[in-house]
Protein backbone atom coordinates (compact mmCIF):
# COMPACT_ATOMS: atom_id res chain seq x y z
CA UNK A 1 -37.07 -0.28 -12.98
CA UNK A 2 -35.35 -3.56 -11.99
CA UNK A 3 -31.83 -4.10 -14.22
CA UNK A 4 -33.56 -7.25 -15.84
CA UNK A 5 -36.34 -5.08 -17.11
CA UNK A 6 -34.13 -2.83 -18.47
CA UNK A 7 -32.09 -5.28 -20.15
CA UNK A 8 -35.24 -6.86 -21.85
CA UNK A 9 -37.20 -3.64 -22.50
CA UNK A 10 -33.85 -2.35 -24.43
CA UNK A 11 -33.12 -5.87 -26.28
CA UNK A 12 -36.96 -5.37 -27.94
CA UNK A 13 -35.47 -1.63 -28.94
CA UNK A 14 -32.36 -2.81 -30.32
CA UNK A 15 -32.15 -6.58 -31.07
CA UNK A 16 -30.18 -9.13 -29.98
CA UNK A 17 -26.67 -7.75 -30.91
CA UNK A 18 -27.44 -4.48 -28.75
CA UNK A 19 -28.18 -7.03 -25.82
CA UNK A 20 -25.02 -9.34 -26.02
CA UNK A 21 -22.67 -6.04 -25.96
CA UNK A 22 -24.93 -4.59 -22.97
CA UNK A 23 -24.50 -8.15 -20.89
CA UNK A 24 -20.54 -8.30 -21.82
CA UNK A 25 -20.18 -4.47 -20.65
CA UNK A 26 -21.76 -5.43 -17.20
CA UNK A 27 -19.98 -8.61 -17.04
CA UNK A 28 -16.91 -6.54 -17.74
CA UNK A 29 -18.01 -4.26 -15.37
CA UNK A 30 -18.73 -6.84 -12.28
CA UNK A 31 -15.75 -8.61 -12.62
CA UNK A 32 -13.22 -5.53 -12.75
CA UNK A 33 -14.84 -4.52 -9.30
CA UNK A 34 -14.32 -7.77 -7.93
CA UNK A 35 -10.78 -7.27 -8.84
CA UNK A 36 -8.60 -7.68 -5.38
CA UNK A 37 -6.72 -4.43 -4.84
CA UNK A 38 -3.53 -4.02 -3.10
CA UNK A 39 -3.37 -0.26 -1.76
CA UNK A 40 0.05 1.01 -0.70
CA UNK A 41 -0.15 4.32 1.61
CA UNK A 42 3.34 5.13 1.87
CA UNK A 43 5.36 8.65 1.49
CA UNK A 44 8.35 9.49 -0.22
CA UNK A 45 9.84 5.95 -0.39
CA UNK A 46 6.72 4.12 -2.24
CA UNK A 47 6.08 7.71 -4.13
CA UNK A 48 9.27 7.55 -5.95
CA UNK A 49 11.02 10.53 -4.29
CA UNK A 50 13.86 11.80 -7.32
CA UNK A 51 13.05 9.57 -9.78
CA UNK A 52 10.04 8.86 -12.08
CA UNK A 53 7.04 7.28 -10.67
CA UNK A 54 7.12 4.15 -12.74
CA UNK A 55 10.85 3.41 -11.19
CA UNK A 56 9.36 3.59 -7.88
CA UNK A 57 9.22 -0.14 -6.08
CA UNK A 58 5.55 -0.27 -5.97
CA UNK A 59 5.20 -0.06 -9.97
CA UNK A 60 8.16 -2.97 -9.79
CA UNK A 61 5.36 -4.97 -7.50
CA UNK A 62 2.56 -3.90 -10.24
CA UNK A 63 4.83 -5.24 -12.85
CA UNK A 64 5.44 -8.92 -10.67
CA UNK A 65 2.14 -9.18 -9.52
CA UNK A 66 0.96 -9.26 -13.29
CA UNK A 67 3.12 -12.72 -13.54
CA UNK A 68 2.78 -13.88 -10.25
CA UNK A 69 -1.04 -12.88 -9.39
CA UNK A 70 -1.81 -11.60 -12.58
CA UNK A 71 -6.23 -10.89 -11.35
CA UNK A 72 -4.34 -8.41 -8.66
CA UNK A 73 -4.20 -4.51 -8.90
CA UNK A 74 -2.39 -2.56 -7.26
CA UNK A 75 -3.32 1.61 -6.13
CA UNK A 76 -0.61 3.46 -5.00
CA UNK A 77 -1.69 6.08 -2.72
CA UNK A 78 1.69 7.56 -1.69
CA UNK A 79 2.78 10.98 -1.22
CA UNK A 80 6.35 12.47 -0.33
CA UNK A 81 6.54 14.24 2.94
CA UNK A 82 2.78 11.84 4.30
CA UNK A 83 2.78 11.33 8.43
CA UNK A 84 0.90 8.66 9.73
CA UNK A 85 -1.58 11.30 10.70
CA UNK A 86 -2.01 12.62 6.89
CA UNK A 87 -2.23 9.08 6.29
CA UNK A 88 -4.95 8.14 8.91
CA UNK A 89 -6.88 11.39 7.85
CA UNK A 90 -7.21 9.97 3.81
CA UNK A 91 -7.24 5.99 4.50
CA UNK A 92 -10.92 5.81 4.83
CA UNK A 93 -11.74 7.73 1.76
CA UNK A 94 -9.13 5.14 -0.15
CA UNK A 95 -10.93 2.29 1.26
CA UNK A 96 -14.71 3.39 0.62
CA UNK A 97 -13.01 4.23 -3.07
CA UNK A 98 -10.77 0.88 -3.61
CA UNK A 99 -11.84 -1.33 -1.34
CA UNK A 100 -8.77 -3.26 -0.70
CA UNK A 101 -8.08 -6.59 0.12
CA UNK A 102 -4.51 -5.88 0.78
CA UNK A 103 -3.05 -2.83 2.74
CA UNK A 104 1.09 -1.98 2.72
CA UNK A 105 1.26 1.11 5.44
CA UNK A 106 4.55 2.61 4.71
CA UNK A 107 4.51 5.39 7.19
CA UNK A 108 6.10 7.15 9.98
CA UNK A 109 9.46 7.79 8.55
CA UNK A 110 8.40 11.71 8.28
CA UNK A 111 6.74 11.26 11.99
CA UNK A 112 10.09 10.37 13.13
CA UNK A 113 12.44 12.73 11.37
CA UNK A 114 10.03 15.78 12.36
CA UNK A 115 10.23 14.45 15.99
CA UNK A 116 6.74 13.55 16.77
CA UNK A 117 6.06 11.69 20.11
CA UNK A 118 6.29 8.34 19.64
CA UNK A 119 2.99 8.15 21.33
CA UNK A 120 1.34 9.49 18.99
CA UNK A 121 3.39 7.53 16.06
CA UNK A 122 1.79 4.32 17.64
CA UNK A 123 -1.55 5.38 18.03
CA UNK A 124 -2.07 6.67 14.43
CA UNK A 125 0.32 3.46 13.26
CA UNK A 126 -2.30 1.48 15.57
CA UNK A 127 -5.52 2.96 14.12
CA UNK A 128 -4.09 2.44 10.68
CA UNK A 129 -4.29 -0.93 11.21
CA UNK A 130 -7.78 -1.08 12.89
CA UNK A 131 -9.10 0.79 10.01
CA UNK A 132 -7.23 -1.18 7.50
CA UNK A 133 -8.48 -4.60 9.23
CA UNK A 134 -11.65 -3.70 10.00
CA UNK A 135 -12.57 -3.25 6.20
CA UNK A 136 -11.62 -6.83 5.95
CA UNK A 137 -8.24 -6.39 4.35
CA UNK A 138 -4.64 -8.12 4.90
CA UNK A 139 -2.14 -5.55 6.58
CA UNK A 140 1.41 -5.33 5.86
CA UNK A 141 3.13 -2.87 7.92
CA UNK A 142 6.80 -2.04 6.85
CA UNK A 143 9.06 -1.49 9.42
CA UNK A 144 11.32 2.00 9.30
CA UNK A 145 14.76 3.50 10.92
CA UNK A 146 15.77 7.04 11.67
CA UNK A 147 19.07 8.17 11.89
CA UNK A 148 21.37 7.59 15.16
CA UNK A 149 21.95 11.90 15.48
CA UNK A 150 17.92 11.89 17.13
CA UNK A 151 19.43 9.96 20.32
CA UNK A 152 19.33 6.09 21.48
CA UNK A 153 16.38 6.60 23.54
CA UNK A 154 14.33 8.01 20.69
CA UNK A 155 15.58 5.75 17.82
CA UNK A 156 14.78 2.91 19.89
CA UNK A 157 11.53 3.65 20.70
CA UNK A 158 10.78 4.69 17.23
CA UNK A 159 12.17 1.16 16.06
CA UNK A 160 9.47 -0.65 18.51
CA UNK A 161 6.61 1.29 17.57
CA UNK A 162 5.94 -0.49 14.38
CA UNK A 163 5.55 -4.09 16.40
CA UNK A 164 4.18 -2.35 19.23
CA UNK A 165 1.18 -0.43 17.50
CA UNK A 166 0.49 -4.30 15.23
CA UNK A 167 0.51 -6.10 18.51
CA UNK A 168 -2.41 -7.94 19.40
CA UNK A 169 -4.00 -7.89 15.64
CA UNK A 170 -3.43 -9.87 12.84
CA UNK A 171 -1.02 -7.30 10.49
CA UNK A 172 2.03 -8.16 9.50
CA UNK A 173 5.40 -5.94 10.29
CA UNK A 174 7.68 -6.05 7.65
CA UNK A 175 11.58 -5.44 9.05
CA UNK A 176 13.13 -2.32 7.71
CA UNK A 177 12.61 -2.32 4.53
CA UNK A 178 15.97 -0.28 3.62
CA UNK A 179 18.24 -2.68 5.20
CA UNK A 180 21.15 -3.42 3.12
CA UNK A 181 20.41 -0.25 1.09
CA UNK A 182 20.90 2.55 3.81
CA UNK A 183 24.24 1.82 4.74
CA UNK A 184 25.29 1.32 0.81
CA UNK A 185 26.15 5.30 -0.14
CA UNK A 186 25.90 4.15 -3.82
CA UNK A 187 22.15 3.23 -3.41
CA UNK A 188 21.21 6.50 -1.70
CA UNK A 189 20.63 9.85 -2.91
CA UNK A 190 22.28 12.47 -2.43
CA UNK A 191 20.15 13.51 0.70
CA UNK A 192 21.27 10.44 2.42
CA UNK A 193 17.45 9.50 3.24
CA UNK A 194 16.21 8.35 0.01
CA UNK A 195 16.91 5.28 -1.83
CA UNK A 196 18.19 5.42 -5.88
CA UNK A 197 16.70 3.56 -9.06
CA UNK A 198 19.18 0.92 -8.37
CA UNK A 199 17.84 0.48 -4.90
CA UNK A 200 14.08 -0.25 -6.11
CA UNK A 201 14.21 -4.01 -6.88
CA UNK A 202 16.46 -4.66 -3.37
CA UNK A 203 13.50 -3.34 -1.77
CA UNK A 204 10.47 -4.83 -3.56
CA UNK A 205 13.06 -8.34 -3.18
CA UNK A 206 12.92 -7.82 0.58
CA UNK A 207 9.07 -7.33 0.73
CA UNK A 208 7.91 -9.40 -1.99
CA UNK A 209 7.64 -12.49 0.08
CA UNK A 210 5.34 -10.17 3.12
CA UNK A 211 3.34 -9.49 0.06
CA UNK A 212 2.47 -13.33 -1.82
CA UNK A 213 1.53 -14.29 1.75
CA UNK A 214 -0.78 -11.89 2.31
CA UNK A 215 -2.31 -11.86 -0.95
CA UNK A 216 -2.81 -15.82 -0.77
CA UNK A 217 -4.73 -15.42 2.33
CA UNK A 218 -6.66 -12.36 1.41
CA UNK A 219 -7.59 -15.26 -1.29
């Protein structure tokens, strides 16, 4: 039975009241799955590693966009301790499930401090962004450091791989999004990797305007 029938066969059952809630409920319905998503697939940094969730930088971006671009959502898929290769095994599940308009890949910090080869950091970074594109969304990519103590070479080559893996597409790479925080003691934890509650609005500040660009062409 076609959804018109339905509609009409259930408006004889239950009178014109019964129909006006039923059309507002799919109206409802229709226009909150319209509603642009931005999906974040980050680890420990957009997951709020050591401090509550709603702290974290991405709820801060939530919290904007409702000002800013209030008709935007935002799904925060992040989990502490994700690789680009957990990441790349879930993103197509989070894309058939939110269908985002808008994708912030904030991976490869874990890649990099477990020693991974950078080869394989740019290929998963690189697919990432093929998948993420290739649904039709915007792609931030945020750009990450690891500490001097893994060697020039490999620091060096970890700092290219975010550029090298967007070459050639359309994504965007945001610089390190820690700068100005990692060297500040007071804005780290304890562990010297992860940034403090203080630290949250620096780094939504240093992405936020990566993110209104993106979001007014994904418009």
């Amino acid at each position: 039975m076609t959804l018109p029938c339905l509609i009409l066969r259930r408006a004889k059952a239950r009178g014109f009241a019964q129909l006006l809630i039923l059309l507002i409920a799919l109206c409802a319905a229709k226009t909150w799955a319209q509603s642009p998503v931005v999906l974040v697939l980050g680890d420990s940094i957009s997951a709020g590693y050591g401090m509550k969730l709603e702290d974290g930088w991405v709820q801060l971006l939530a919290e904007r966009l409702q000002t800013s671009h209030p008709e935007w959502s935002v799904v925060n898929a992040s989990i502490s301790g994700e690789t680009t290769a957990g990441g790349l095994r879930r993103l197509p599940a989070l894309i058939t499930s939110h269908q985002p308009q808008t994708v912030i890949i904030e991976l490869g910090g874990n890649d990099g401090l477990r020693g991974y080869p950078i080869s394989q950091l740019r290929s998963n970074l690189a697919q990432l962004i093929q998948l993420s594109a290739a649904a039709g969304a915007e792609v931030l990519v945020t750009g990450m450091e690891i500490p001097p103590n893994f060697g020039s070479r490999y620091t060096a080559l970890f700092r290219e791989s975010f550029e090298a893996a967007a070459e050639g597409t359309r994504a965007t790479v945001i610089p390190f999004i820690l700068s100005g925080v990692a060297t500040t003691p007071a804005l780290m934890q304890a562990d010297g990797i992860h940034p403090t509650e203080a630290a949250q609005p620096m780094i939504l500040d240093s992405i936020w305007p990566y993110v209104t660009a993106a979001l007014d062409r994904a418009q």
